[in-house]
Protein backbone atom coordinates (compact mmCIF):
# COMPACT_ATOMS: atom_id res chain seq x y z
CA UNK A 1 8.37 -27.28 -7.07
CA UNK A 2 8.63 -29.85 -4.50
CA UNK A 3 11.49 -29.06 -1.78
CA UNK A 4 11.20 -29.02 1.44
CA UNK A 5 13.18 -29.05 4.74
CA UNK A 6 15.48 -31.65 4.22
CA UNK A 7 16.66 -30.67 0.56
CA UNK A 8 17.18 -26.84 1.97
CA UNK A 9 19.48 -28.20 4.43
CA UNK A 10 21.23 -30.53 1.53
CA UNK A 11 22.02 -27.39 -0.46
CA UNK A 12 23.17 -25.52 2.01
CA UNK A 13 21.33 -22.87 1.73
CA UNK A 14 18.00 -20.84 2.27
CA UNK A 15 16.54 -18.25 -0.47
CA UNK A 16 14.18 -15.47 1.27
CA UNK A 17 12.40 -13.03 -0.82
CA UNK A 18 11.88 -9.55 0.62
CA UNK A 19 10.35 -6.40 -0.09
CA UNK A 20 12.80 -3.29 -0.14
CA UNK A 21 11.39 -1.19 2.80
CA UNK A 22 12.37 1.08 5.25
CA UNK A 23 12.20 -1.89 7.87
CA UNK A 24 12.30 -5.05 6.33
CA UNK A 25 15.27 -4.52 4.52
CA UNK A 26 17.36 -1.88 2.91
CA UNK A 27 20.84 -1.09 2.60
CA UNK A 28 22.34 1.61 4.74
CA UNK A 29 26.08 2.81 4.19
CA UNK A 30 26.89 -0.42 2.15
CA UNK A 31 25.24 -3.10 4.08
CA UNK A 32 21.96 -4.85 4.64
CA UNK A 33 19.78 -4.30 7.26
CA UNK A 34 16.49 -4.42 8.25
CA UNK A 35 14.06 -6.53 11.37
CA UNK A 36 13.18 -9.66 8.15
CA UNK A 37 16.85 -9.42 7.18
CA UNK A 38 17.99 -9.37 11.11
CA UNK A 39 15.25 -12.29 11.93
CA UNK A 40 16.19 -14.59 8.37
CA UNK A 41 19.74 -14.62 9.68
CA UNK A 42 19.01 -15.77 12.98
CA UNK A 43 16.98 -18.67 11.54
CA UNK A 44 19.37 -19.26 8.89
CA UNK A 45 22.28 -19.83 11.79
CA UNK A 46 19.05 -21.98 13.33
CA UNK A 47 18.84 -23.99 10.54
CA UNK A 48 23.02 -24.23 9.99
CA UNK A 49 22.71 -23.26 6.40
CA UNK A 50 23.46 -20.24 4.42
CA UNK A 51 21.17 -16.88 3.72
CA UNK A 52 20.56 -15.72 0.46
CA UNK A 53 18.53 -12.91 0.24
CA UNK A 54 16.28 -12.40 -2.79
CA UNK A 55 14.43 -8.21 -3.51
CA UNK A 56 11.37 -8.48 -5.31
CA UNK A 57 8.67 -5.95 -5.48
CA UNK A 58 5.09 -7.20 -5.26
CA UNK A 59 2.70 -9.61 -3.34
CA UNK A 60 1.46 -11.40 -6.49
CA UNK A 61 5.20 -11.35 -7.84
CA UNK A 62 6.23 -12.97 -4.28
CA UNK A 63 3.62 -15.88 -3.98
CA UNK A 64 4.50 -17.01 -7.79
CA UNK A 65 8.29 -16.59 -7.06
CA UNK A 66 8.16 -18.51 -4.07
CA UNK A 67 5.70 -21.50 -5.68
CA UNK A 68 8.10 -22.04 -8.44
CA UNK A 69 11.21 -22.21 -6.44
CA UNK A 70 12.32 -18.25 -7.23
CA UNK A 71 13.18 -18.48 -2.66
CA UNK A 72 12.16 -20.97 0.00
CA UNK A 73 10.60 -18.29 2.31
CA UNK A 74 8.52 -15.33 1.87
CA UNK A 75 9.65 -12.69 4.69
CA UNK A 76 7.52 -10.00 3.25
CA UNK A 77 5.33 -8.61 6.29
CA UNK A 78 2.10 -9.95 4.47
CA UNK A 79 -1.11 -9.83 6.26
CA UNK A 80 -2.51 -13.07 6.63
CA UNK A 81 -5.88 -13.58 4.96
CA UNK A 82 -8.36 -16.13 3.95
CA UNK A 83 -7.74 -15.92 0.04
CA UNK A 84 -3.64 -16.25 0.62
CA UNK A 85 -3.84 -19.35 2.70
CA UNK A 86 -5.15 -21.18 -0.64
CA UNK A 87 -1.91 -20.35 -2.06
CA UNK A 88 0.58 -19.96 0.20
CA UNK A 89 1.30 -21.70 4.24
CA UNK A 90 1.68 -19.01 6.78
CA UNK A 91 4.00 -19.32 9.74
CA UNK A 92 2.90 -18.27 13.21
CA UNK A 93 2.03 -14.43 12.92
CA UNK A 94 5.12 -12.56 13.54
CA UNK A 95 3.69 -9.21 15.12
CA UNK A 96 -0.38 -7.93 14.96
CA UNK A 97 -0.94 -4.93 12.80
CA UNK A 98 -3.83 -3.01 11.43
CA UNK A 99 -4.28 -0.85 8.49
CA UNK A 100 -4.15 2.95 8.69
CA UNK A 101 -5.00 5.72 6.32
CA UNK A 102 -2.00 7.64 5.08
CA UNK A 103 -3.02 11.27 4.43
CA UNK A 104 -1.08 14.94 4.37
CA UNK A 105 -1.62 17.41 7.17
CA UNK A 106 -2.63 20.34 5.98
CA UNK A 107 0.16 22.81 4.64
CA UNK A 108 0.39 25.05 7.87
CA UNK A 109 0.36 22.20 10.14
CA UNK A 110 3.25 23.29 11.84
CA UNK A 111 1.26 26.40 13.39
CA UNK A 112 -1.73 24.34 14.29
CA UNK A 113 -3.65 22.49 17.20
CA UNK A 114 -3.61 18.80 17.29
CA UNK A 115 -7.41 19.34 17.12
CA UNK A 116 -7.03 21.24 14.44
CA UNK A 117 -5.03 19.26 12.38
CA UNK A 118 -7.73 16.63 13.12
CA UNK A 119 -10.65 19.37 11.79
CA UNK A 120 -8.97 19.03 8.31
CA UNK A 121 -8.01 15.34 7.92
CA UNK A 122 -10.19 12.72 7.48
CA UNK A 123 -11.14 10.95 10.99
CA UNK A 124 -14.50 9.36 9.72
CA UNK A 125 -14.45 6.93 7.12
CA UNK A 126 -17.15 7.86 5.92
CA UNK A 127 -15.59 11.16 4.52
CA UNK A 128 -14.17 8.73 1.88
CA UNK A 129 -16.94 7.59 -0.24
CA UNK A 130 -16.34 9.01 -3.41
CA UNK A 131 -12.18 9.46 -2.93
CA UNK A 132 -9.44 8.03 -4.65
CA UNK A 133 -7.68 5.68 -2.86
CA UNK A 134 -4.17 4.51 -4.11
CA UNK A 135 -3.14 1.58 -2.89
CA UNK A 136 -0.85 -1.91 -4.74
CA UNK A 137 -2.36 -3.77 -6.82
CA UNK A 138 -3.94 -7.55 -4.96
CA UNK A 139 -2.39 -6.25 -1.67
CA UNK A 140 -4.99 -6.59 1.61
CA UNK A 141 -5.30 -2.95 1.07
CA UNK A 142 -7.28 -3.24 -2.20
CA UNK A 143 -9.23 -5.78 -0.74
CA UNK A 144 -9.96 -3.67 2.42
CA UNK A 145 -10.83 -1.05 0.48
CA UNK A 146 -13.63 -2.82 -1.14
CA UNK A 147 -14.67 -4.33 2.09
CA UNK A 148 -15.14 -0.96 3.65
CA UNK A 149 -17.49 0.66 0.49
CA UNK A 150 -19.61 -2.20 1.40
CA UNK A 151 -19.64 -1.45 5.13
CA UNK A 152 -19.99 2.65 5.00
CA UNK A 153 -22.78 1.94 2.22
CA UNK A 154 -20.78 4.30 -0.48
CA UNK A 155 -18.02 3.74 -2.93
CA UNK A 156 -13.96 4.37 -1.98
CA UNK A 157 -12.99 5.17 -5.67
CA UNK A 158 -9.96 2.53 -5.82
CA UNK A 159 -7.06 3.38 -7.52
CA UNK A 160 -4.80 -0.19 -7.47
CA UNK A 161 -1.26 0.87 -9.06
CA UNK A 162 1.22 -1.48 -10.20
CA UNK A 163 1.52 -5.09 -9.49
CA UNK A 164 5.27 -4.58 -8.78
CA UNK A 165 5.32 -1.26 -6.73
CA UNK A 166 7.05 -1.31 -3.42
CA UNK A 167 5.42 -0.88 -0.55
CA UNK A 168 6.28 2.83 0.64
CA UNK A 169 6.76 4.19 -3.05
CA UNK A 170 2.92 5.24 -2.25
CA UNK A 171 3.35 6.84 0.84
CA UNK A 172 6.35 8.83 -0.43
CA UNK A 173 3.33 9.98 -3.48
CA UNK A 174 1.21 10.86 -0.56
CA UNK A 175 3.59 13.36 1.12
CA UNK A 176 4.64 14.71 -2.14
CA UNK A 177 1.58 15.53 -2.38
CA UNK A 178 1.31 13.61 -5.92
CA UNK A 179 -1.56 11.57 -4.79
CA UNK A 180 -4.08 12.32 -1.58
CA UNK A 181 -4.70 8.92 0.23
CA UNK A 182 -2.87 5.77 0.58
CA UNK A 183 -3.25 2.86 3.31
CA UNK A 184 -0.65 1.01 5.21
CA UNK A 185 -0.28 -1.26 7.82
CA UNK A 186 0.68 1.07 11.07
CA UNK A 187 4.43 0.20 11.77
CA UNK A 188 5.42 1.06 7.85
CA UNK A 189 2.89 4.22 8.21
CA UNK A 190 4.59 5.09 11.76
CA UNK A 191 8.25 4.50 10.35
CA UNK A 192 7.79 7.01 7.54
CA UNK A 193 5.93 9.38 9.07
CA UNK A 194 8.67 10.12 11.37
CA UNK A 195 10.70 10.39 7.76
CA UNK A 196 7.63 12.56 6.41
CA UNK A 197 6.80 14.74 9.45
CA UNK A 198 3.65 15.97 6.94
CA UNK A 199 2.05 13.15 7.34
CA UNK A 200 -1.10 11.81 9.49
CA UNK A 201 -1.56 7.92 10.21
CA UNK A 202 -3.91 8.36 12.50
CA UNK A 203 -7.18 7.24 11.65
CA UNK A 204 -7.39 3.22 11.30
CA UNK A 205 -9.45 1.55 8.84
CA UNK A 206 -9.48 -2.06 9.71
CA UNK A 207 -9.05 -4.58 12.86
CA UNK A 208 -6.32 -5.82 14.25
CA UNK A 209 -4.48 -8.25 11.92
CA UNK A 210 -1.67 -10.74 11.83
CA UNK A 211 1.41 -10.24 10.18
CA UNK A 212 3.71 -13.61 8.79
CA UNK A 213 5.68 -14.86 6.78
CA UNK A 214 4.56 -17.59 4.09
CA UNK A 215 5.70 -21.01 2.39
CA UNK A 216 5.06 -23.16 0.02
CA UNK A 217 2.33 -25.36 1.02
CA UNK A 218 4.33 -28.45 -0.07
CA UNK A 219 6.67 -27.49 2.58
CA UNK A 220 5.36 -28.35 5.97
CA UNK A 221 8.77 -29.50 7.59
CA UNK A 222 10.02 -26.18 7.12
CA UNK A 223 7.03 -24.00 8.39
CA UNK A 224 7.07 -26.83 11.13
CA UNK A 225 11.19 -25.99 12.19
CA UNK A 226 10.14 -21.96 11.26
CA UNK A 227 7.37 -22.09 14.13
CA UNK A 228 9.35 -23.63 16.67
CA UNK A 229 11.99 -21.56 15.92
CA UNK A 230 9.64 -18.37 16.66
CA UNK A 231 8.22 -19.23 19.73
CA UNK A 232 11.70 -19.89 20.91
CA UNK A 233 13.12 -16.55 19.45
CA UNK A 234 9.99 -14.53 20.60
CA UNK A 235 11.10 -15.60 24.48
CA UNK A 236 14.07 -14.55 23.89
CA UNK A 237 15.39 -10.11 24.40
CA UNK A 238 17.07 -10.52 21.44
CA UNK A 239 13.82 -10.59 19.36
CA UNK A 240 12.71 -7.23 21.70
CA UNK A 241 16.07 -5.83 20.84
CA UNK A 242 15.15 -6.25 17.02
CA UNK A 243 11.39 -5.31 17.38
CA UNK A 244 11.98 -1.95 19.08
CA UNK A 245 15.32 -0.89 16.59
CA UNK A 246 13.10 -0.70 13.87
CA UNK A 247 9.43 0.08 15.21
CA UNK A 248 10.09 2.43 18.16
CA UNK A 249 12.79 4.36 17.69
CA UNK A 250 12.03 6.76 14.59
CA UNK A 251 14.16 6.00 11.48
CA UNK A 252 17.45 7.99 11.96
């Protein structure tokens, strides 16, 4: 589908496709909130058109429903990698991340050490050759996964789930103790495990990487307006204000 910039503005409004997450956004006594929601209405006042927000569950699911028209703007925190940029046009990253294990403390954690709650988790990647790894299906996780077999010189059994889970529905397995491991990237891990006090997301499995949002690559006036936009709003304590509600103050 071929719209860009100028047809967006014509219509009068802008269609963003999110994941429902503890931070992105989520609806909390009746309305919507959430640092993507609070961001795509700030550049949807930018812009002078209206937001229409769009919940879909899935990175595969987002890329196809943004190429054929389903929203103009993926605000899914989506790590930026090589094999996405041949589908999709990143903006300007909007924070770094990096991916962290998401394991349960053990059961008496309460009455124990820090160093001994780091005896009996994994610390050492290593310890996971030969475990089961849950993680989405074609997320940077799976593909991280594989990556890291290669580099420890053993195999990290992966377990991909559904194309069309949300994000957190694994973590929330993980300190349910349904399923043992899981990976996220840190500020999702960090945000639920101050909802999941059981949980450890302490050891990290991969360097530094760049969180963005993506569009369609037949859409270059808009990533061009969504760039300038950022490095505007990034100046300014507003975007602080934003970034520290929902990444540094537990979820409460």
């Amino acid at each position: 589908i071929e719209l860009d910039l100028e047809a967006i503005k014509k219509r009068g409004y802008i269609t963003a496709l999110v994941d429902n997450n503890s931070f992105s956004y989520f609806i909390y006594k009746g309305r919507p909130i959430g640092y993507e929601y609070e961001l795509l209405k700030l550049l949807a006042k930018e812009l002078k058109v209206e937001l229409k927000i769009k919940v879909i569950s899935g990175v595969e699911n987002g890329i196809y429903q943004l190429n054929t028209g389903g929203g103009d703007i993926l605000a899914f925190p989506l790590t930026v990698t090589k094999e996405r940029t041949e589908y999709v046009s990143f903006s300007r990253p909007l924070f770094n991340s990096y991916q962290v294990l998401v394991q349960r403390k053990p059961d008496d954690w309460k009455t124990l050490s820090q160093a001994e709650i780091d005896k009996n988790v994994i610390r050492d990647a290593h310890a996971l050759i030969g475990k089961e790894v849950h993680v989405m299906k074609s997320s940077s996780f799976a593909e991280r996964m594989r990556n890291l077999s290669q580099e420890i010189g053993g195999d990290v059994i992966v377990v991909e789930d559904s194309a069309n889970a949300e994000s957190e529905s694994l973590i929330k397995q993980v300190a349910l103790g349904n399923i043992q491991y899981t990976v996220a990237d840190h500020p999702i891990a960090m945000v639920n495990a101050n909802y999941y006090p059981n949980l450890d997301v302490s050891t990290t499995l991969s360097l530094p990487q760049q969180i963005a949002w993506s569009v369609r690559k037949n859409s270059p006036e808009l990533l061009k307006v969504i760039d300038q936009w950022l490095i505007k709003i990034k100046k300014e304590p507003t975007f602080m204000v934003i970034y520290n509600r929902y990444f540094k103050s537990p979820r409460t």
